[in-house]
C-alpha atoms as a PDB file:
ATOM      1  CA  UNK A   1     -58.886 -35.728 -49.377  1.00  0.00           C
ATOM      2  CA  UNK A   2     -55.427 -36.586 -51.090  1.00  0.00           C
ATOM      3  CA  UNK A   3     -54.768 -34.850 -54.371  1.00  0.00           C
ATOM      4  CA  UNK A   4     -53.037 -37.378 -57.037  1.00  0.00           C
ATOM      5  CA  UNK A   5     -50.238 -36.017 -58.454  1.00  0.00           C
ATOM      6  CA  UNK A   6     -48.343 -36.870 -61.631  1.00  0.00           C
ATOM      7  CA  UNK A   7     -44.648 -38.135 -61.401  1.00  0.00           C
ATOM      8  CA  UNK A   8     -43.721 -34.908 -63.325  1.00  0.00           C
ATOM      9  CA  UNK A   9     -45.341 -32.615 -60.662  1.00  0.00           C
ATOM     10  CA  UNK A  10     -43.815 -34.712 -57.715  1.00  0.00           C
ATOM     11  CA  UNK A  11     -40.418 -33.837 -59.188  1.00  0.00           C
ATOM     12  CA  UNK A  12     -41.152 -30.105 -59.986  1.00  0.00           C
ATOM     13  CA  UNK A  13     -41.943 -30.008 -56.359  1.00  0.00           C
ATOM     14  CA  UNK A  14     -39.603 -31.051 -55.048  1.00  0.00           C
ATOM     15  CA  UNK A  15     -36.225 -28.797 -54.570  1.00  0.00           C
ATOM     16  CA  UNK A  16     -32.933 -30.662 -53.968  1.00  0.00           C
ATOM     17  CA  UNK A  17     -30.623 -29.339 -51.272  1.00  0.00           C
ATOM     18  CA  UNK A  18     -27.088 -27.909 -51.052  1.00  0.00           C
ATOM     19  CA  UNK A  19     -24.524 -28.992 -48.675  1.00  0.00           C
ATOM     20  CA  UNK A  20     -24.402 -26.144 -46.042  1.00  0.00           C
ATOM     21  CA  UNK A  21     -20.563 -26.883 -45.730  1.00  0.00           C
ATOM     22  CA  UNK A  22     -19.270 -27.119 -49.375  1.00  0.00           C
ATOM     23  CA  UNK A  23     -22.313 -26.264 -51.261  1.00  0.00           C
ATOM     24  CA  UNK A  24     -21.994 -29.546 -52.834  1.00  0.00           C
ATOM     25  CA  UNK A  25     -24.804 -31.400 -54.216  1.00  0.00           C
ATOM     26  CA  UNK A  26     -26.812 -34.001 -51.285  1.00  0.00           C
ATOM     27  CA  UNK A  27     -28.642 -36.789 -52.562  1.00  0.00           C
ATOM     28  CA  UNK A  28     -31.877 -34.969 -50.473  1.00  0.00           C
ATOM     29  CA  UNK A  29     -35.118 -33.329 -52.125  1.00  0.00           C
ATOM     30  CA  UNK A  30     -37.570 -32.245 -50.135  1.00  0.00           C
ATOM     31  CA  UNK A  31     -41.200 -30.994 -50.892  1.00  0.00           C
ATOM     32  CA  UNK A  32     -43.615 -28.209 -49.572  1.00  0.00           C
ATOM     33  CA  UNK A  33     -44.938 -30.700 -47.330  1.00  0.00           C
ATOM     34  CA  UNK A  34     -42.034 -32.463 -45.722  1.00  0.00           C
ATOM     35  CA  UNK A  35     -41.135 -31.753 -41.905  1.00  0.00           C
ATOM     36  CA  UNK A  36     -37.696 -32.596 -41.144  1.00  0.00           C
ATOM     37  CA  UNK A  37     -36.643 -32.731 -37.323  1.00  0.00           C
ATOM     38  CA  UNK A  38     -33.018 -33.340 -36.044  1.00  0.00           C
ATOM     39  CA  UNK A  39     -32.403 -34.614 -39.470  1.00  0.00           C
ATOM     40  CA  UNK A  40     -28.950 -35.824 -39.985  1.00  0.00           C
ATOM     41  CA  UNK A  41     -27.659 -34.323 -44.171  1.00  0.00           C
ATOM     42  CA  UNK A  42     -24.690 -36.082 -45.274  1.00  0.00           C
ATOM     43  CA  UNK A  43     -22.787 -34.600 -48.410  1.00  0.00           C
ATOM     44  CA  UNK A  44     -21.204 -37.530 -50.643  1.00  0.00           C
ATOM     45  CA  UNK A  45     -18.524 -34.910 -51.726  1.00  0.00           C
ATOM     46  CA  UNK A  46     -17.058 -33.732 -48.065  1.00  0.00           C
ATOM     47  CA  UNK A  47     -17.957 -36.441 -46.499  1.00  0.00           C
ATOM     48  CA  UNK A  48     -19.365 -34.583 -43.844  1.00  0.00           C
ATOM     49  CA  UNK A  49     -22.652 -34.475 -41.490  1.00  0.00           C
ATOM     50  CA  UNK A  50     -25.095 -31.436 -40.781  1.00  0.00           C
ATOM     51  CA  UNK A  51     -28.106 -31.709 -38.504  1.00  0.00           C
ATOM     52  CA  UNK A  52     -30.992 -29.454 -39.930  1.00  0.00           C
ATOM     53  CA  UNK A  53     -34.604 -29.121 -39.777  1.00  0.00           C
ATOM     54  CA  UNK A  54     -37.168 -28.125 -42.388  1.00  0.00           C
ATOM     55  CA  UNK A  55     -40.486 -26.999 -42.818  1.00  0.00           C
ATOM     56  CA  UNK A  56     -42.324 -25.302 -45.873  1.00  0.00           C
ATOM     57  CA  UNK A  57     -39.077 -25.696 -47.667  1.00  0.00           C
ATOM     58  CA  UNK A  58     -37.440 -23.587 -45.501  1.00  0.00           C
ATOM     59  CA  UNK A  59     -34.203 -25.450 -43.673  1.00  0.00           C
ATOM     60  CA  UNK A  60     -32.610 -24.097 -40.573  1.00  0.00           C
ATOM     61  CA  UNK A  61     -28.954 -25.677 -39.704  1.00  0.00           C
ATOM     62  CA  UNK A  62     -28.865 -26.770 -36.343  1.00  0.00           C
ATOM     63  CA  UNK A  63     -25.246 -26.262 -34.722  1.00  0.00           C
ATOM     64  CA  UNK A  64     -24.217 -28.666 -31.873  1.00  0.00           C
ATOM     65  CA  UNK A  65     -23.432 -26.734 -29.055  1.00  0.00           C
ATOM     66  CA  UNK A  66     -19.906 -27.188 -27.892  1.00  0.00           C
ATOM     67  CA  UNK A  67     -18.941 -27.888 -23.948  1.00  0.00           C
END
């Protein structure tokens, strides 16, 4: 069963995410219900790229390993 939501709740739900790097703002929200894998962030301000995951609004930074 799917549960209609209002536009209002949709964005109270959602939480918009900081750039691990600068703490700059990303143009990315994410909601209780989003599952992010291998997800490439990009921040507008440093112009730079972060892999993460997410799950239950919890995001994990995934660093490349180096050879």
């Amino acid at each position: 069963m799917r549960m209609q939501l209002s536009q209002k709740e949709i964005v109270k739900c959602a939480k918009s995410r900081l750039c691990p790097i600068c703490g700059g703002k990303t143009r990315l929200k994410i909601r209780e219900d989003t599952v992010l894998k291998n997800y490439p962030l990009y921040c507008p301000k440093c112009k730079q790229e972060t892999l993460i995951e997410a799950e239950n609004l919890k995001v994990t930074i995934i660093k490349k390993q180096e050879h």
